[in-house]
C-alpha atoms as a PDB file:
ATOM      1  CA  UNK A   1      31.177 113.562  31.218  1.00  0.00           C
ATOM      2  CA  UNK A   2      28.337 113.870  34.143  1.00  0.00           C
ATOM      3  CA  UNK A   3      29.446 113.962  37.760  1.00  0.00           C
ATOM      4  CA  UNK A   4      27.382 111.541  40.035  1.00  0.00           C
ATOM      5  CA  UNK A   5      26.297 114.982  41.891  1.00  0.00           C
ATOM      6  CA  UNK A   6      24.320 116.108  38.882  1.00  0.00           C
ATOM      7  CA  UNK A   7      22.213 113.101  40.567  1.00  0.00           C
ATOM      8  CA  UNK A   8      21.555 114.988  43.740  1.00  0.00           C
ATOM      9  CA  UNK A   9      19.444 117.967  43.977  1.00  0.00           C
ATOM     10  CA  UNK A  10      21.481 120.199  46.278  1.00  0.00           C
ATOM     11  CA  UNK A  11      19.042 122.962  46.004  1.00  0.00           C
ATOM     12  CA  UNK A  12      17.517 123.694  49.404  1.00  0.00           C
ATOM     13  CA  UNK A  13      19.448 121.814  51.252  1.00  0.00           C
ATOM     14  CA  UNK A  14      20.184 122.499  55.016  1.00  0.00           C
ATOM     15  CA  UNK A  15      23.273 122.232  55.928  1.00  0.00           C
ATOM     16  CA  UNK A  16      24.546 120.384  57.384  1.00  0.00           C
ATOM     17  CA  UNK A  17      23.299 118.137  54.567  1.00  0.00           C
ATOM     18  CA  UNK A  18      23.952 114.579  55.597  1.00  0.00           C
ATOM     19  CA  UNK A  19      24.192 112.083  52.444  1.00  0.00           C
ATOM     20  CA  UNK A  20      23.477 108.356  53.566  1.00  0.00           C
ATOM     21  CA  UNK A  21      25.185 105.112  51.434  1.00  0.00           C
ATOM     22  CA  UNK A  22      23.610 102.428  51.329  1.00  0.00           C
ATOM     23  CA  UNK A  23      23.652  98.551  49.938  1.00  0.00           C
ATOM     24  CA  UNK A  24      24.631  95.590  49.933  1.00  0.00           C
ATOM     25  CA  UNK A  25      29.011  94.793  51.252  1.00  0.00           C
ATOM     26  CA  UNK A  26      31.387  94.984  48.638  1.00  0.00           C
ATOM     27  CA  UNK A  27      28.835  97.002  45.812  1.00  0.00           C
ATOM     28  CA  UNK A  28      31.385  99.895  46.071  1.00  0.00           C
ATOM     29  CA  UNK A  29      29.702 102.066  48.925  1.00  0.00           C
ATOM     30  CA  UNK A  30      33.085 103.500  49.849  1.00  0.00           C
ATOM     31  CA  UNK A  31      33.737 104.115  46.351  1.00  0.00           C
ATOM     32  CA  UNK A  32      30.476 106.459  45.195  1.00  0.00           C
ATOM     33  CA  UNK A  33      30.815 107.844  48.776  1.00  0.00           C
ATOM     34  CA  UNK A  34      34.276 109.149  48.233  1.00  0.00           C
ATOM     35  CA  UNK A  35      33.372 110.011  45.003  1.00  0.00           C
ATOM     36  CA  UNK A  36      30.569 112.465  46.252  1.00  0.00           C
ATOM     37  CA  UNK A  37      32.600 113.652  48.565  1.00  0.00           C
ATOM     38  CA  UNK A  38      35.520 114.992  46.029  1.00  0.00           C
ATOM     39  CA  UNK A  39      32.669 116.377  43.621  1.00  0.00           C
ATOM     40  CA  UNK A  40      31.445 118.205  46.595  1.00  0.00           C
ATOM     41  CA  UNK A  41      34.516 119.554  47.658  1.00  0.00           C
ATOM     42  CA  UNK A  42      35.868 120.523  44.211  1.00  0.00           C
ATOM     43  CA  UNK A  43      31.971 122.488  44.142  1.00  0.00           C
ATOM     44  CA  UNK A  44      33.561 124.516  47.492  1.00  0.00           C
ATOM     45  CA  UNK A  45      31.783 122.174  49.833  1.00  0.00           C
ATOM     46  CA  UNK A  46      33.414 121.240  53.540  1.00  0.00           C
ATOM     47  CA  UNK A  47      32.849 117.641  53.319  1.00  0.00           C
ATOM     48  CA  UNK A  48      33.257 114.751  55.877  1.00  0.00           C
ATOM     49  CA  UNK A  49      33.295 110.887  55.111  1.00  0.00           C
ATOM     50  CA  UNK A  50      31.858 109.405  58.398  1.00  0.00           C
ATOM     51  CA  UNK A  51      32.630 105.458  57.722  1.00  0.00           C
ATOM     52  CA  UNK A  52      30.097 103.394  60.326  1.00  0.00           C
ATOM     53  CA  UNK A  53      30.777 100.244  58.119  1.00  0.00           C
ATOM     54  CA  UNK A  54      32.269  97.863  60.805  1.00  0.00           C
ATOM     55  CA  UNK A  55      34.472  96.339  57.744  1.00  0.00           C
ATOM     56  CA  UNK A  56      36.467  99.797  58.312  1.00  0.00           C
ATOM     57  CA  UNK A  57      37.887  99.815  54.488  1.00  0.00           C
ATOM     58  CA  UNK A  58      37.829 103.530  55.253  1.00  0.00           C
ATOM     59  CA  UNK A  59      41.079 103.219  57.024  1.00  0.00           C
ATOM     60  CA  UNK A  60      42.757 101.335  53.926  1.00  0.00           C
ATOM     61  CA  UNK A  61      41.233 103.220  51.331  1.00  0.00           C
ATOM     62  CA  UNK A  62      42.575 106.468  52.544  1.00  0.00           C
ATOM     63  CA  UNK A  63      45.255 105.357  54.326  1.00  0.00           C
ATOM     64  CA  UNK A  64      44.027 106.944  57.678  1.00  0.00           C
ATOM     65  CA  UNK A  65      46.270 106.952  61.275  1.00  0.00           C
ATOM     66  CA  UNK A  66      43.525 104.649  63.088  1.00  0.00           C
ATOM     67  CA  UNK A  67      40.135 104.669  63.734  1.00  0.00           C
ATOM     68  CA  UNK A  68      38.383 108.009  65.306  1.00  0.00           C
ATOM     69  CA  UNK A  69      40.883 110.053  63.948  1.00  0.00           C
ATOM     70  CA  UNK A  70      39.389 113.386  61.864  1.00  0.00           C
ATOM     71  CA  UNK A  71      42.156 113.513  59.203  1.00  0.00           C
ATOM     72  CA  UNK A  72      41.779 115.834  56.493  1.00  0.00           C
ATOM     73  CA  UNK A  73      42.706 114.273  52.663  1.00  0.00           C
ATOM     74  CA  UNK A  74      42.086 116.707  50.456  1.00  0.00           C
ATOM     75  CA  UNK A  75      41.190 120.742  49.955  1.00  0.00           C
ATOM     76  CA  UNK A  76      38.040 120.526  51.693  1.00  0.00           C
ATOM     77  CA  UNK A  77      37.391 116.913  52.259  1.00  0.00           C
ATOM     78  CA  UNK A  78      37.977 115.403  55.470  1.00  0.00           C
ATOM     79  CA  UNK A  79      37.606 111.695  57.174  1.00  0.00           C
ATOM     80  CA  UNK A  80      36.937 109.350  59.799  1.00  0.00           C
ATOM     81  CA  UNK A  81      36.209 105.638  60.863  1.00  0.00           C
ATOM     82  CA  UNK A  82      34.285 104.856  63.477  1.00  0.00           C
ATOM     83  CA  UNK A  83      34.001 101.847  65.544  1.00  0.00           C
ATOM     84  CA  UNK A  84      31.447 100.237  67.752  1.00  0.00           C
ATOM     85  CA  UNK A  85      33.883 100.345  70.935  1.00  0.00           C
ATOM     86  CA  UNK A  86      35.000 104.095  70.496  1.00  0.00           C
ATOM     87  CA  UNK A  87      31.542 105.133  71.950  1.00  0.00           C
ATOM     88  CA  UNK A  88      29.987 101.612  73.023  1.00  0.00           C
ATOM     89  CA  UNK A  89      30.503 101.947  77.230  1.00  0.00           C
ATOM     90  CA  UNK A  90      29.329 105.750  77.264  1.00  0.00           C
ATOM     91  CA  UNK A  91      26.156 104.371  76.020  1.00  0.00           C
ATOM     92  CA  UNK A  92      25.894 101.475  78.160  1.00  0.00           C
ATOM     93  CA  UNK A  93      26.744 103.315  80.928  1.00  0.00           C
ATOM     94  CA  UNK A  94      23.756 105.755  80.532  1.00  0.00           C
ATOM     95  CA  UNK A  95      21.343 103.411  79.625  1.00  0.00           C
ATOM     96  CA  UNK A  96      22.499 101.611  83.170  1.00  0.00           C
ATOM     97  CA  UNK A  97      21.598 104.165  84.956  1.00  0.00           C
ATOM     98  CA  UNK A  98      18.470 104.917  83.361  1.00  0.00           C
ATOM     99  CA  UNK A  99      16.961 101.104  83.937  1.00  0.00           C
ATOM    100  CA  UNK A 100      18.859 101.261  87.256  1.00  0.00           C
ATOM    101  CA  UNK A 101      16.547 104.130  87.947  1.00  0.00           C
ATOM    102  CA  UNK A 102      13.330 102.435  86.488  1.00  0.00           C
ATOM    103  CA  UNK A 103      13.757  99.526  88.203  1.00  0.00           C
ATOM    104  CA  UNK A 104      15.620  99.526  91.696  1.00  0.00           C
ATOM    105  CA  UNK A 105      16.251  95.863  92.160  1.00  0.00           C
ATOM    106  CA  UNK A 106      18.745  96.430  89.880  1.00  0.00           C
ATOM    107  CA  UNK A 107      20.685  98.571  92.103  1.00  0.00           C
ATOM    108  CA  UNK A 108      22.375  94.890  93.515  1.00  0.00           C
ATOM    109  CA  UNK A 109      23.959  94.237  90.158  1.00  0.00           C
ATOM    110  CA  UNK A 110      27.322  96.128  89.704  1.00  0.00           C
ATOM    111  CA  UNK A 111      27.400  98.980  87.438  1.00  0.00           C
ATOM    112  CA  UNK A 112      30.178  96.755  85.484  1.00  0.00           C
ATOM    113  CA  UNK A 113      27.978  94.246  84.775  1.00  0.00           C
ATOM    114  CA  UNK A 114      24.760  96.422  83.911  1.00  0.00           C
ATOM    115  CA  UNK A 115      27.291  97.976  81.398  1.00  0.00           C
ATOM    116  CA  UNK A 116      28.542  94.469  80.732  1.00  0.00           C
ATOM    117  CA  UNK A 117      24.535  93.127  80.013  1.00  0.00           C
ATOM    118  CA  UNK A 118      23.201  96.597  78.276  1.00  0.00           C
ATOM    119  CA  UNK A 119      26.617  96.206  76.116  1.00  0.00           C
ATOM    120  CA  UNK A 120      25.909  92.187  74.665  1.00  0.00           C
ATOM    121  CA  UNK A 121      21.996  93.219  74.294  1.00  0.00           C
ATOM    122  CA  UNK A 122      20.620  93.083  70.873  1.00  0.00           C
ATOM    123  CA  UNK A 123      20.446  95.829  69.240  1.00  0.00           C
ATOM    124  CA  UNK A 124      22.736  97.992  71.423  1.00  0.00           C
ATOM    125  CA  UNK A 125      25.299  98.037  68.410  1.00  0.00           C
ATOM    126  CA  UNK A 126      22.478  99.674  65.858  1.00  0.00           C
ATOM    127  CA  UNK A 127      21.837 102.034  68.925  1.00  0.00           C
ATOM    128  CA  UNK A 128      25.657 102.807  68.729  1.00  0.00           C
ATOM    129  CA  UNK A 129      25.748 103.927  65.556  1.00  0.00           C
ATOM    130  CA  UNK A 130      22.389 105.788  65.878  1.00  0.00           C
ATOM    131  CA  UNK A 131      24.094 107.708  68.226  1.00  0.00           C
ATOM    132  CA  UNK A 132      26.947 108.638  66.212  1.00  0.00           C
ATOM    133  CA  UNK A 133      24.371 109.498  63.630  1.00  0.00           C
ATOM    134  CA  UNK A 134      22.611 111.809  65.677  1.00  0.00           C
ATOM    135  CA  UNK A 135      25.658 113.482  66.839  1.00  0.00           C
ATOM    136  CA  UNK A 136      26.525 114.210  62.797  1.00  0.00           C
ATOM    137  CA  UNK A 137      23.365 115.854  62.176  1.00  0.00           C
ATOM    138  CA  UNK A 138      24.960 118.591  65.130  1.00  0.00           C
ATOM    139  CA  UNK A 139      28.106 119.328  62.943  1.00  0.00           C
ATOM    140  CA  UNK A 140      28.291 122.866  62.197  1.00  0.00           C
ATOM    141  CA  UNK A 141      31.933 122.793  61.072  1.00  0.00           C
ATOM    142  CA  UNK A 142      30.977 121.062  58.013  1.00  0.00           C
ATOM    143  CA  UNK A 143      28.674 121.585  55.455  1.00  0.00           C
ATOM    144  CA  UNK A 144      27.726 117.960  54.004  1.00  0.00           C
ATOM    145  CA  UNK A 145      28.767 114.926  55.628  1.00  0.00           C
ATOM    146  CA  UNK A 146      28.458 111.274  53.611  1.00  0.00           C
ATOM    147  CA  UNK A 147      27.997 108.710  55.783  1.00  0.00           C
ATOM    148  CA  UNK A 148      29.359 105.029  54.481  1.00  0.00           C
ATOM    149  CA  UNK A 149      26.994 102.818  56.018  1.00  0.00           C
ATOM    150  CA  UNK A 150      27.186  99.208  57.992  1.00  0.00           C
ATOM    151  CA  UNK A 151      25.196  96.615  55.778  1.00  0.00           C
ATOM    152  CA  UNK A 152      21.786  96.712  54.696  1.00  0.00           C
ATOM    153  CA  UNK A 153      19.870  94.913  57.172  1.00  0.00           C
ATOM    154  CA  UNK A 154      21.803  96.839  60.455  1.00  0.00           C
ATOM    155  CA  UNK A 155      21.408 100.509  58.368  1.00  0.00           C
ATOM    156  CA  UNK A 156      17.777  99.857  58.618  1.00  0.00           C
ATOM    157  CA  UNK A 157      17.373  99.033  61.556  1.00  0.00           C
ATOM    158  CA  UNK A 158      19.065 102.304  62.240  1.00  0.00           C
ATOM    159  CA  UNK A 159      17.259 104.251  60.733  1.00  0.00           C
ATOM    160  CA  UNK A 160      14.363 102.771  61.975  1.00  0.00           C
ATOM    161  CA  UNK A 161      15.212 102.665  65.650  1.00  0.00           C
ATOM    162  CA  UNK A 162      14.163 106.896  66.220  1.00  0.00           C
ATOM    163  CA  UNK A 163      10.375 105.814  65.612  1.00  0.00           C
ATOM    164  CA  UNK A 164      10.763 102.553  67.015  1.00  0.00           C
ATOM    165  CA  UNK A 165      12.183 103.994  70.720  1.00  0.00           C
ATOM    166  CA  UNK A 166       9.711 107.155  70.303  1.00  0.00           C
ATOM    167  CA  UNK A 167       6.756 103.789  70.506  1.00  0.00           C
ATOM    168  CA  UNK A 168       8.311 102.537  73.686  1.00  0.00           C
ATOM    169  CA  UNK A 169       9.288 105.831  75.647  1.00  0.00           C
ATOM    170  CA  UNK A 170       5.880 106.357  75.214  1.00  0.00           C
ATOM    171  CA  UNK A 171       4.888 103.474  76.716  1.00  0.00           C
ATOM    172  CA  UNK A 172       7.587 104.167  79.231  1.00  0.00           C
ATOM    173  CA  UNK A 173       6.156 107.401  80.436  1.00  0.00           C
ATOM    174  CA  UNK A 174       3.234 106.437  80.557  1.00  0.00           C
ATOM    175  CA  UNK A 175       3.583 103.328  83.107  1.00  0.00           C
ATOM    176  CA  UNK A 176       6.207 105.425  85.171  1.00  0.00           C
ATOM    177  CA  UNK A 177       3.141 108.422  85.381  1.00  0.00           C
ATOM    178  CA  UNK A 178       0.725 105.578  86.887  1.00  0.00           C
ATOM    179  CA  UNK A 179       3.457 104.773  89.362  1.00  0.00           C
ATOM    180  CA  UNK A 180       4.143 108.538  90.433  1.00  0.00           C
ATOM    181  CA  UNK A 181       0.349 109.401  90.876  1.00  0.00           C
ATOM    182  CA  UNK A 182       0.252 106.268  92.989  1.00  0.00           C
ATOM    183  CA  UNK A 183       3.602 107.534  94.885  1.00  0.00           C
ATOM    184  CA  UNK A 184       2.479 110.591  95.554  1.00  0.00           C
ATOM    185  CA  UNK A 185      -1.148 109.594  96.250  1.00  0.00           C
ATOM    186  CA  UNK A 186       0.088 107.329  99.187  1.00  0.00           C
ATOM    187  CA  UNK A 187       2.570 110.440 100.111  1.00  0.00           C
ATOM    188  CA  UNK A 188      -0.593 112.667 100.653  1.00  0.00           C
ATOM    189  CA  UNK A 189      -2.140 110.230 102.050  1.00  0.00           C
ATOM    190  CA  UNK A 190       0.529 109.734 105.041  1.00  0.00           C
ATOM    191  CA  UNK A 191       0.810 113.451 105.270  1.00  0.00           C
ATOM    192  CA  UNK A 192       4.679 112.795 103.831  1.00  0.00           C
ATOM    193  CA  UNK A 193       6.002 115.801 101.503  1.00  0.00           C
ATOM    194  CA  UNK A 194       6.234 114.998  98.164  1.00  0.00           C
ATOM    195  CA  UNK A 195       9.157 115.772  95.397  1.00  0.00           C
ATOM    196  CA  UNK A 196       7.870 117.732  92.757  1.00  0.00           C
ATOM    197  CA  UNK A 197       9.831 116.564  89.751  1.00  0.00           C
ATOM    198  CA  UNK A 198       9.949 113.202  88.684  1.00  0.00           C
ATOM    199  CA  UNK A 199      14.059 112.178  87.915  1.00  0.00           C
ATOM    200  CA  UNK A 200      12.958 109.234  85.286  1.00  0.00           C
ATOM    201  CA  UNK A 201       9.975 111.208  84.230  1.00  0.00           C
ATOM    202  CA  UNK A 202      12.682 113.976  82.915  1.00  0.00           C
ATOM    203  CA  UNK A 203      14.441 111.246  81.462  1.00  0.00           C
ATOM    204  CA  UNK A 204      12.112 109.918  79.352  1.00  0.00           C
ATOM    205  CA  UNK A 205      10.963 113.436  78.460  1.00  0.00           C
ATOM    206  CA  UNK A 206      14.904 114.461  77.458  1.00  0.00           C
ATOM    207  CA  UNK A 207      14.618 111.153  75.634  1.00  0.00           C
ATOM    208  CA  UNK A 208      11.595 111.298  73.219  1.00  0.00           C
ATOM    209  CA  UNK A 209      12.929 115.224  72.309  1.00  0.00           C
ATOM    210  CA  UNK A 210      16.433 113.941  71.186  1.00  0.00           C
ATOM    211  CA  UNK A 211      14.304 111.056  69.052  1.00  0.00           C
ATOM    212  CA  UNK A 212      12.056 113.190  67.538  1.00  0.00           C
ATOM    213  CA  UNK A 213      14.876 115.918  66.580  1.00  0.00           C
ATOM    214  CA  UNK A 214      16.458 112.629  65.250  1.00  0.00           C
ATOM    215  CA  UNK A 215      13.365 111.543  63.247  1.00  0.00           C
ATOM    216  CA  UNK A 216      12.419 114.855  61.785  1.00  0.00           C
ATOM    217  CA  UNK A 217      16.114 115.599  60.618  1.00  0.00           C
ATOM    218  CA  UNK A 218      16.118 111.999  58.739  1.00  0.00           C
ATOM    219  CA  UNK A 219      12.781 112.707  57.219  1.00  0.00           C
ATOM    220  CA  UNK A 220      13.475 116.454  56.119  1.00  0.00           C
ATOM    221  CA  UNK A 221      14.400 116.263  52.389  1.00  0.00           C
ATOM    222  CA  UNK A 222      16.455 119.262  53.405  1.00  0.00           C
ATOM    223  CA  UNK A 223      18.385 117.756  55.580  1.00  0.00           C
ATOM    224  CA  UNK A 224      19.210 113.777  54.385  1.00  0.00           C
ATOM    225  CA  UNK A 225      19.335 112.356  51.504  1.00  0.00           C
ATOM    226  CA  UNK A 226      19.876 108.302  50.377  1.00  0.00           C
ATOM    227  CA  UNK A 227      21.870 107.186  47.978  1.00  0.00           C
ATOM    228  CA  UNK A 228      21.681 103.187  47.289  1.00  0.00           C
ATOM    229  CA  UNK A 229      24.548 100.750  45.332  1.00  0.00           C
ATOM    230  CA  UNK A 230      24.285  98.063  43.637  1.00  0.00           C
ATOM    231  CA  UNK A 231      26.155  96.183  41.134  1.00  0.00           C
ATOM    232  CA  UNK A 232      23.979  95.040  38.183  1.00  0.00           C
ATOM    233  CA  UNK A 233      23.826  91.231  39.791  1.00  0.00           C
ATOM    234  CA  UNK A 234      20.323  89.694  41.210  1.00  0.00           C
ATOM    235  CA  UNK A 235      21.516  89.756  45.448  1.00  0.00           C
ATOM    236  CA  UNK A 236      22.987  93.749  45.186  1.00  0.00           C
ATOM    237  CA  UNK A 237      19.682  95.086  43.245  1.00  0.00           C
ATOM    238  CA  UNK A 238      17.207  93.186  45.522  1.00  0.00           C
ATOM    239  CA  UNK A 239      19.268  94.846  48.383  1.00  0.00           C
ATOM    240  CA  UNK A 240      18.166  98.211  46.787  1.00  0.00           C
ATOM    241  CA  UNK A 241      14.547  96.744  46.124  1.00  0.00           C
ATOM    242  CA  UNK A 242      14.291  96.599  49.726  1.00  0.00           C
ATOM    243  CA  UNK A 243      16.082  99.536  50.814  1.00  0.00           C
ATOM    244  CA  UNK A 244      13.623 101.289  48.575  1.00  0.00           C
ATOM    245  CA  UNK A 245      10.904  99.622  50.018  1.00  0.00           C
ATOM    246  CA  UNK A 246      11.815 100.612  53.650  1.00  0.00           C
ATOM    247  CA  UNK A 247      13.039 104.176  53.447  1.00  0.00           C
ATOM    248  CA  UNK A 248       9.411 104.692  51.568  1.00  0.00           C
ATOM    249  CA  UNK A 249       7.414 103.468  54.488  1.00  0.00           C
ATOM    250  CA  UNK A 250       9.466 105.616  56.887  1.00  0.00           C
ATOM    251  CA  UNK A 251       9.054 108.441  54.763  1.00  0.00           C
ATOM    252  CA  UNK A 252      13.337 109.378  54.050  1.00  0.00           C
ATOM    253  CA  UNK A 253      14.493 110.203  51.159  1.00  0.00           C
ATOM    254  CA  UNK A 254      15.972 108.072  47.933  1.00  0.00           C
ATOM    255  CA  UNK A 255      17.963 110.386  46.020  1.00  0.00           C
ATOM    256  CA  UNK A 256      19.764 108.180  43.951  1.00  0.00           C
ATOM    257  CA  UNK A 257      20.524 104.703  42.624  1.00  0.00           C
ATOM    258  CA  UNK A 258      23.736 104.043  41.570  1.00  0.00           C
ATOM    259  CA  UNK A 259      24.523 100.733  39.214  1.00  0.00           C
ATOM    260  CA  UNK A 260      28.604 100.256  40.071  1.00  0.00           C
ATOM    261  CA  UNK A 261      30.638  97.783  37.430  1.00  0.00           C
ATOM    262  CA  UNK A 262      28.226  97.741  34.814  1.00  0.00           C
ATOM    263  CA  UNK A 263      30.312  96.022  32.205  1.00  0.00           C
ATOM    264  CA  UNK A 264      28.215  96.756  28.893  1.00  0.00           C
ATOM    265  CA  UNK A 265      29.869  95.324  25.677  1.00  0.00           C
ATOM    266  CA  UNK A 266      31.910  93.224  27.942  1.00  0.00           C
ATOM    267  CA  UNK A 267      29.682  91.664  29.651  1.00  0.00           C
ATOM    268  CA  UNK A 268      28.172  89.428  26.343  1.00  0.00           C
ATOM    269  CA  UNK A 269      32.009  88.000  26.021  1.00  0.00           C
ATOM    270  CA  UNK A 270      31.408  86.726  30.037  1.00  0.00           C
ATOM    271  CA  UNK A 271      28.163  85.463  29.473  1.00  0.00           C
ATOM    272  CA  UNK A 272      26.524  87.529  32.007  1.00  0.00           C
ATOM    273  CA  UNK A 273      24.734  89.938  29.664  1.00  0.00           C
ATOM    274  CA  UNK A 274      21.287  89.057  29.696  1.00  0.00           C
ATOM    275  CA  UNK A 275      21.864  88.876  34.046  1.00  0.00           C
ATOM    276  CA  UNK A 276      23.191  92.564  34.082  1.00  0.00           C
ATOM    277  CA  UNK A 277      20.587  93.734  31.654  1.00  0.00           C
ATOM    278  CA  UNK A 278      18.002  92.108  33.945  1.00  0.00           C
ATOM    279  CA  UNK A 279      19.654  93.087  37.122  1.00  0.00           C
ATOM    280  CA  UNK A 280      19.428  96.980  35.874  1.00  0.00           C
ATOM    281  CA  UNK A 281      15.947  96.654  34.253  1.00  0.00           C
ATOM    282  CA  UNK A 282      14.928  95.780  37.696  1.00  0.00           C
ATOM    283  CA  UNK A 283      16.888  98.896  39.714  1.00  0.00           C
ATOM    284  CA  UNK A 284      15.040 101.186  36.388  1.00  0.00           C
ATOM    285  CA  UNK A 285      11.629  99.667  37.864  1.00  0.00           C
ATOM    286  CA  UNK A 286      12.486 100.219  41.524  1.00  0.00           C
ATOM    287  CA  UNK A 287      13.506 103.858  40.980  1.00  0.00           C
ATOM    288  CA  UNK A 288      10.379 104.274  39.101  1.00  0.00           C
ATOM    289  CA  UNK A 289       7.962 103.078  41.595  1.00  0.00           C
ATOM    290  CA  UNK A 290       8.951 105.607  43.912  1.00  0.00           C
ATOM    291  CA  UNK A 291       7.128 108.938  44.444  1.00  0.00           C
ATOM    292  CA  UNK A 292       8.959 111.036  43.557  1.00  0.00           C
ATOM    293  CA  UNK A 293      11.431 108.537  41.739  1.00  0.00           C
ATOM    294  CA  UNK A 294      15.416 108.792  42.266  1.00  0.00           C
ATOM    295  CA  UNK A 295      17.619 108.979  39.848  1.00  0.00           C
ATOM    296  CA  UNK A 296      20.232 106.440  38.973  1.00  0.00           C
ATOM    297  CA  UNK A 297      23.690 106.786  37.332  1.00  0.00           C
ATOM    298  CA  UNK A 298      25.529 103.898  35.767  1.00  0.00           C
ATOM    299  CA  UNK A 299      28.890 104.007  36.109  1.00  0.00           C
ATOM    300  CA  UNK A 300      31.181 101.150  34.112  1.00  0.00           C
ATOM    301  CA  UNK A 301      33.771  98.902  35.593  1.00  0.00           C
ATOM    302  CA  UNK A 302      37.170 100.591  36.038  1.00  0.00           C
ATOM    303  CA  UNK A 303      38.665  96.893  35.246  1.00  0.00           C
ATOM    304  CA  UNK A 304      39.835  96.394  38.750  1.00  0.00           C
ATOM    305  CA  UNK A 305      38.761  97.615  42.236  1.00  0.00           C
ATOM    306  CA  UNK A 306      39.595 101.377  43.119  1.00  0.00           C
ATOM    307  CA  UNK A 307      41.990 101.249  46.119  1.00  0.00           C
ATOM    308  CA  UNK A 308      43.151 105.095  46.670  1.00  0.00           C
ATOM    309  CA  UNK A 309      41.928 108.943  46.676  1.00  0.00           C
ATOM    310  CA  UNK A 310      43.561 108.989  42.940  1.00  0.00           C
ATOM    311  CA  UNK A 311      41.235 106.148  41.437  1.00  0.00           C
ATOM    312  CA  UNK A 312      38.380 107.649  42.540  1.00  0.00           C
ATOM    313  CA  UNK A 313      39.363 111.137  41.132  1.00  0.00           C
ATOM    314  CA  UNK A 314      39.684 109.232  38.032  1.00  0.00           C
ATOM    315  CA  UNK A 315      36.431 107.148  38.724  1.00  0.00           C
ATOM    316  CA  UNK A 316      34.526 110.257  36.820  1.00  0.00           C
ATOM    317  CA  UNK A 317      35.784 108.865  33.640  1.00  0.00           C
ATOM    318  CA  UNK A 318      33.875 105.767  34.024  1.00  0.00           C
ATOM    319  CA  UNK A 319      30.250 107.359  35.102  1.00  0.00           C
ATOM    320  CA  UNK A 320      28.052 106.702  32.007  1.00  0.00           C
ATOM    321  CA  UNK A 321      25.066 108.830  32.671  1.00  0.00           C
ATOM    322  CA  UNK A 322      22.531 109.970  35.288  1.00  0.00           C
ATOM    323  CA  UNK A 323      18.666 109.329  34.496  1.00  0.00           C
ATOM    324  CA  UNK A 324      15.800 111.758  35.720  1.00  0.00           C
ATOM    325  CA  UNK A 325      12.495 111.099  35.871  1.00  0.00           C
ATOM    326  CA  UNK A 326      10.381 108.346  34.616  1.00  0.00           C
ATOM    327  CA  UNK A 327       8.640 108.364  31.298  1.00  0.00           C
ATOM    328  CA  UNK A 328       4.501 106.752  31.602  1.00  0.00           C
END
């Protein structure tokens, strides 16, 4: 029977490794997360589930103490839900300061409500999780770490934020270097002294290093990998379609494709066969137009919905096969 790891190429990777999962609510992301996670351990691996999905079915799954709390589950395999709040005001509190800084006149509105503005932005709850993200990637006590992901459209904007705030620090540094030659020219001028470093200018430097670590590390092969769910049904695989479509044009990594619940036989007696042979003739086609394609494993329907560490030990009963490569 294969393991959905055989669908991962773990050679060469940098640990530590960080395995993304990704698609559309209620596909089974948990599911093929935890399931990675136990093959990995069982392989010797130190592996962490990192839950950012806001629906937190981390916490029921594995029955964890409450959210941020590290609990380890099994030999090897450890877990934790986050939430938005757990690191939401240290966030807003030094992006306050920062615009603060960039723009006095906002020195008359309260640090509260800065934090309180900077906190009901939108956006700010992607740049939470970013965050969290980037403080994964720093993990040496663990050697892979599978992050369960929010849903679709608020992973990719995620991942797409590192490129997206490298654009506008940019811009940032370079309006804020027009106003310090202008300071200092009208310093000189006056015969007043004049600082030599630039507090915002640092800033924005410190800034555009920690999101180009950020971007490298999620477009290293080495170092992250995607793995995308669907179940074979029209909404879940054009999820994936776009997932694929995304991750391509930002140049990360789609490892895998699972297809979760695929009912086979069964499905004719339901009437839905010719939609689930559709549905996975379309994630085959996806995979395919990739360069280089991911594989995809089809795992069957357990005949109701995996609830605890045990089902998904036994999930590897129920994984069909994992195609590589793409014939023509």
């Amino acid at each position: 029977m294969p393991w959905l790891v055989e669908g991962l190429d773990t050679e060469g990777w940098r640990l530590p490794h960080v395995v993304m999962v990704m698609g559309k609510g209620g596909v089974g992301k948990t599911t093929v997360g935890l399931r990675l996670a136990y093959e990995l351990s069982r392989q010797g691996r130190r592996v962490l589930v990192a839950s950012l999905d806001p629906a937190g079915h981390l916490l029921e799954y594995l029955r964890l103490p409450g959210p941020l709390r590290e609990v380890e589950k099994a030999p090897g395999l450890r877990a934790v839900q986050y939430e938005v709040e757990g690191v939401a005001r240290k966030v807003a509190e030094e992006y306050s300061m920062l615009l603060r800084r960039l723009m006095p006149g906002l020195q008359a509105l309260s640090i509260e409500r800065a934090v309180e503005v900077i906190r009901e932005a939108p956006g700010f709850e992607e740049e939470v999780f970013l965050r969290i993200l980037s403080q994964l990637y720093q993990r040496r006590d663990v050697d892979i770490v599978i992050v369960d992901t929010p849903p679709t459209g608020i992973a990719l904007r995620v991942v797409s934020l590192p490129g997206l705030h490298l654009f506008w620090v940019e811009r940032l540094r370079e309006l804020r270097e027009k106003i310090v030659s202008i300071k200092y020219a009208i310093a000189n001028a006056m015969g007043r002294p004049v600082e030599a470093d630039d507090p915002v200018l640092k800033k924005l430097e410190e800034l555009r290093g920690r999101y180009e670590a950020l971007r490298r590390e999620m477009t290293d092969p080495a170092r992250t990998s995607v793995v995308a769910v669907a179940t074979p049904e029209p909404l879940p695989v054009y999820e994936v379609e776009v997932i694929a479509g995304k991750l391509a044009s930002l140049g990360i990594a789609l490892k895998m494709i699972v297809a979760n619940r695929v009912l086979g036989e069964r499905a004719r007696g339901l009437g839905f066969s010719e939609v689930e042979e559709r549905s996975l003739s379309r994630l085959e086609e996806a995979r395919c137009r990739a360069d280089p394609p991911p594989s995809m494993a089809l795992v069957a329907h357990m005949g109701r919905a995996p609830s605890s560490l045990g089902d998904v030990e036994k999930l590897g009963d129920y994984i069909l096969e994992v195609r590589r490569g793409c014939s023509g």
